[in-house]
N, C-alpha and C. Protein backbone atom coordinates (compact mmCIF):
# COMPACT_ATOMS: atom_id res chain seq x y z
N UNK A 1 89.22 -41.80 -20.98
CA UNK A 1 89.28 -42.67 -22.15
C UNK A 1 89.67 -44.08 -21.72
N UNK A 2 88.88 -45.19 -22.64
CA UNK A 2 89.49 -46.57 -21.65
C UNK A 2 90.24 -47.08 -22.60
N UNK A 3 91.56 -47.47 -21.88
CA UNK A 3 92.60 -48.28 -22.71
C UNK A 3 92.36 -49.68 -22.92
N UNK A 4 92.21 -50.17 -24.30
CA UNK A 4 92.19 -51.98 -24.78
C UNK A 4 93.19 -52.44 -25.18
N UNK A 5 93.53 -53.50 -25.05
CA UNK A 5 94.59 -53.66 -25.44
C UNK A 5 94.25 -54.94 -26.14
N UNK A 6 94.34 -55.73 -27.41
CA UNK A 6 93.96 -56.62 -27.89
C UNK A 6 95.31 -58.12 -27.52
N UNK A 7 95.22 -58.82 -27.39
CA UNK A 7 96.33 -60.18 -26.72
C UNK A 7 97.48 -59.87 -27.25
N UNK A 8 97.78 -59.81 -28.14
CA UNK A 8 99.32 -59.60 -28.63
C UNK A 8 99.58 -58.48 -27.85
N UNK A 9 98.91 -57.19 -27.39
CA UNK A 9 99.56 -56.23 -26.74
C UNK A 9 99.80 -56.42 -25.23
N UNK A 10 97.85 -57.10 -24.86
CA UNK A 10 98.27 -57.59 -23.55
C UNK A 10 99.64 -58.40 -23.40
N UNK A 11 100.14 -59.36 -24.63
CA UNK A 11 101.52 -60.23 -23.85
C UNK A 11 102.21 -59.25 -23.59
N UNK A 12 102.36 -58.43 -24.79
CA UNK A 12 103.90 -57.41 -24.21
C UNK A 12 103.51 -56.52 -23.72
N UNK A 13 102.78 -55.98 -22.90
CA UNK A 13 102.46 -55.70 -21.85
C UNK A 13 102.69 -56.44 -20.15
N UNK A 14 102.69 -57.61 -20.09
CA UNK A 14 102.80 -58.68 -19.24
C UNK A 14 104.64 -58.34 -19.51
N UNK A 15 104.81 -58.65 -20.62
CA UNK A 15 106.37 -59.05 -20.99
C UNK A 15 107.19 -57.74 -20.19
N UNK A 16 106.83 -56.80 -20.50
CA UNK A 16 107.30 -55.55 -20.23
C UNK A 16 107.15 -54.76 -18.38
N UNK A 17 106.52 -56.35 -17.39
CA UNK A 17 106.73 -56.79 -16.35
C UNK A 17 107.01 -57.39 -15.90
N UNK A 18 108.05 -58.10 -17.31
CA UNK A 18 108.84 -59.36 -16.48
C UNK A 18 108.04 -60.92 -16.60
N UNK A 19 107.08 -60.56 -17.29
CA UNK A 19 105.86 -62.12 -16.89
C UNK A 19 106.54 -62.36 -18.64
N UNK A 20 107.23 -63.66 -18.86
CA UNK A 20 106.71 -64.69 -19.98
C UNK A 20 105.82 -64.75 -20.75
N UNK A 21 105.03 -64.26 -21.99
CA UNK A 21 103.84 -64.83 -22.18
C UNK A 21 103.63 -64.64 -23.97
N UNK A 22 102.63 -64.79 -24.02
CA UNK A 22 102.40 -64.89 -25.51
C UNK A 22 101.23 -64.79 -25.89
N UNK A 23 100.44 -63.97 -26.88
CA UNK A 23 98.93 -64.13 -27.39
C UNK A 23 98.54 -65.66 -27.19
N UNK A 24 99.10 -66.52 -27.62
CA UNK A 24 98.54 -67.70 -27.97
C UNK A 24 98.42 -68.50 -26.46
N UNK A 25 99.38 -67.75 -25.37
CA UNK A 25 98.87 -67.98 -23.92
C UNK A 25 97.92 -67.64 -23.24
N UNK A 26 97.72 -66.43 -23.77
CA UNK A 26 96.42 -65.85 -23.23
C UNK A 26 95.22 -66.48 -23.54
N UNK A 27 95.41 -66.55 -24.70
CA UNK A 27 94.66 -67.77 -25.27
C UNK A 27 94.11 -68.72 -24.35
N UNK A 28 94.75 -69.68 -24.56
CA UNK A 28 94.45 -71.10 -23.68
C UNK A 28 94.14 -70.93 -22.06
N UNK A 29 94.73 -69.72 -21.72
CA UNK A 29 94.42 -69.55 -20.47
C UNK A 29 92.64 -69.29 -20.34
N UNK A 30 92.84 -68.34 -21.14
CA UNK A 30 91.27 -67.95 -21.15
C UNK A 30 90.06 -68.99 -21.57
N UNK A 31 90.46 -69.86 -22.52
CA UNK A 31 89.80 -70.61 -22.77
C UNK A 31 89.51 -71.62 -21.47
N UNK A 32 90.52 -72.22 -20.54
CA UNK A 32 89.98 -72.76 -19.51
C UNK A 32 89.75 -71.61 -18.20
N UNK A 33 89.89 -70.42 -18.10
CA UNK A 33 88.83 -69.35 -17.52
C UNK A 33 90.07 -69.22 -16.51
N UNK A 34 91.26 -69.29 -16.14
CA UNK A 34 92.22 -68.95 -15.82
C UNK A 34 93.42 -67.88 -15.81
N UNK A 35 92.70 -67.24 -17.20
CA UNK A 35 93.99 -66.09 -17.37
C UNK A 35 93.27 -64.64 -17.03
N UNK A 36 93.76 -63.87 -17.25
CA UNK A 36 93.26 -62.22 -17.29
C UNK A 36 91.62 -62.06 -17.92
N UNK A 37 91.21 -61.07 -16.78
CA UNK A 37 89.72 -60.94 -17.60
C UNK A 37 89.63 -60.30 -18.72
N UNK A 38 88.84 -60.20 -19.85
CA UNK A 38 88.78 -59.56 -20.76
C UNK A 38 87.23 -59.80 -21.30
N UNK A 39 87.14 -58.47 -22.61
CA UNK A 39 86.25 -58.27 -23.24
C UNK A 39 86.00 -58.61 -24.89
N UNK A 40 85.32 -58.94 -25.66
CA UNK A 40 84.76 -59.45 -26.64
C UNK A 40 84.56 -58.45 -27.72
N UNK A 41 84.93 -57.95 -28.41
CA UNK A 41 84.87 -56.83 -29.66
C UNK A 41 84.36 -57.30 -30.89
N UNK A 42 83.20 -57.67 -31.12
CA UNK A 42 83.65 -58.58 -32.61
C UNK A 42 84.11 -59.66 -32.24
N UNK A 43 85.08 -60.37 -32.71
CA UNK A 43 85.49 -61.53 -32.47
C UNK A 43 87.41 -61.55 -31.90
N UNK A 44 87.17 -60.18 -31.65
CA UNK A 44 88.39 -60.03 -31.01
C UNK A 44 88.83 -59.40 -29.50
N UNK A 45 89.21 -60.17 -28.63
CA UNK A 45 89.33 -60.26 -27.47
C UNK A 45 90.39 -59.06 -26.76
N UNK A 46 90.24 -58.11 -25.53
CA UNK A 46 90.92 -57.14 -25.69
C UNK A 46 90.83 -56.94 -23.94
N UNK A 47 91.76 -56.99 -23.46
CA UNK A 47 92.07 -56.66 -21.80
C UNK A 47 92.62 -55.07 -21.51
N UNK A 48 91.62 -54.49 -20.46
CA UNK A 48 92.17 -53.71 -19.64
C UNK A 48 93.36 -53.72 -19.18
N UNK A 49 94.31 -52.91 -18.82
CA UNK A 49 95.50 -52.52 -18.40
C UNK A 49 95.63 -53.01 -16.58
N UNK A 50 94.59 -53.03 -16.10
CA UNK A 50 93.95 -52.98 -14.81
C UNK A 50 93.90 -54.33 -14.34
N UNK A 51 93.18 -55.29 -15.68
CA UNK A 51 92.53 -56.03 -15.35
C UNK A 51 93.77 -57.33 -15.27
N UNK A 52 95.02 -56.76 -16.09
CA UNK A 52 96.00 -57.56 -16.89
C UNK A 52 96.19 -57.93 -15.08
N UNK A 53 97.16 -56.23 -14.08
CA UNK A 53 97.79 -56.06 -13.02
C UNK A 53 96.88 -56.75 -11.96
N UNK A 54 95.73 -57.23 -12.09
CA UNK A 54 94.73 -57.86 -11.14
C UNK A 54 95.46 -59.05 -11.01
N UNK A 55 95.40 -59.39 -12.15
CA UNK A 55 95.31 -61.36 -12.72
C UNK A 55 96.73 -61.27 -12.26
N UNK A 56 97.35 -60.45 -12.95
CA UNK A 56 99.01 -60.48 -12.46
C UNK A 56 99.37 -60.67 -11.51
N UNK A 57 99.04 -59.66 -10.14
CA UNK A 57 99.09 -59.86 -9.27
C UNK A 57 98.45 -60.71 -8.13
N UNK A 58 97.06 -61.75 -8.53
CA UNK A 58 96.55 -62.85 -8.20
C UNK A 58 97.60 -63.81 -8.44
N UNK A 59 98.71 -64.06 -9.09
CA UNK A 59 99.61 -64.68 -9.68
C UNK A 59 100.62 -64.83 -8.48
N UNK A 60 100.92 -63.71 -7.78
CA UNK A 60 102.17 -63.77 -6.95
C UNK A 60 101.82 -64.63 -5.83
N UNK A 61 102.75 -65.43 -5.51
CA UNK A 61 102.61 -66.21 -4.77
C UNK A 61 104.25 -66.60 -3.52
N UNK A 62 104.04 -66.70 -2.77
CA UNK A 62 105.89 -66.88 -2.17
C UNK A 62 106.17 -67.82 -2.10
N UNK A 63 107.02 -68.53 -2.02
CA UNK A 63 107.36 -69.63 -2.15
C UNK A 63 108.84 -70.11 -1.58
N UNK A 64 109.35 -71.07 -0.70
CA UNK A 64 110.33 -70.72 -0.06
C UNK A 64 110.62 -72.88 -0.40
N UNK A 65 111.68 -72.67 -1.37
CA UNK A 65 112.04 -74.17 -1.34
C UNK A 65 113.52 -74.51 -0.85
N UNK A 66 113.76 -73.70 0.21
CA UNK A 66 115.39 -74.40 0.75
C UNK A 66 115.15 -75.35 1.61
N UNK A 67 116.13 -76.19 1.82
CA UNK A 67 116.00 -77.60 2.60
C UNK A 67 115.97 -76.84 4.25
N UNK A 68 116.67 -76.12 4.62
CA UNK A 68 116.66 -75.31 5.94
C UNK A 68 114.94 -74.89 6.36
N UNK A 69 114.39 -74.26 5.26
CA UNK A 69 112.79 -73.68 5.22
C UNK A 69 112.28 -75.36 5.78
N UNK A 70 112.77 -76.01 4.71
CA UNK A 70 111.73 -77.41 5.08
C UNK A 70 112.12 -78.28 6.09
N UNK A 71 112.96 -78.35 6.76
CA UNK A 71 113.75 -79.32 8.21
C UNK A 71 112.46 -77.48 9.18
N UNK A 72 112.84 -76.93 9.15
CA UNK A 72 112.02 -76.17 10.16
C UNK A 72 110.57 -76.21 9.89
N UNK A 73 109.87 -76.32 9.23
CA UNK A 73 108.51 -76.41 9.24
C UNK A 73 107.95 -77.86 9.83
N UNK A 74 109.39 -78.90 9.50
CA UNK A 74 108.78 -80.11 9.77
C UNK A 74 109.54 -80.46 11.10
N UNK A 75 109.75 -79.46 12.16
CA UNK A 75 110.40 -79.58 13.46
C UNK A 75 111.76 -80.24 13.41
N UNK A 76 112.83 -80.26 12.41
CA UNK A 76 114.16 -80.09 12.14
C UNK A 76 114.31 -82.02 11.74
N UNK A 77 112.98 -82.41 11.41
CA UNK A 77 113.09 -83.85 11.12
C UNK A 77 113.23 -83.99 9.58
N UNK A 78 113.81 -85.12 8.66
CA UNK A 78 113.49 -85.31 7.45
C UNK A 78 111.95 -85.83 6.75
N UNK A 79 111.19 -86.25 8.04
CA UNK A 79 110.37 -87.14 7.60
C UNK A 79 109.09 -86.75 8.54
């Protein structure tokens, strides 16, 4: 059976991993082709469970902003 989830569920779905979000984010995301993939029902828009953990996890990124990280990348100089 395939699970849909229509935006308000996708957020709390997202929410319920810790991600921030809101129907009306999904929204705008989608509208500039940036957020979670999804499908078209009528006029109502509805994401896979799958598709949410894709986008989600396209999301993670590492990121290391201590001044120590950055004097060593730049050979222990400020500049």
């Amino acid at each position: 059976m395939i699970e849909l989830l229509p935006r308000k569920d996708a957020a709390s779905y997202l929410k319920g991993r810790g991600v921030r979000s809101s129907h009306t984010t999904l929204a705008r995301l989608a509208m500039g082709g940036q957020g979670p993939k999804y499908t078209l029902i009528g006029r109502t828009a509805y994401s896979k469970p799958e598709w949410l953990d894709e986008w989600l996890e396209s999301q993670i990124t590492p990121h290391s902003h201590s001044m120590a990280h950055m004097l060593l990348k730049n050979g222990g100089s400020n500049g």
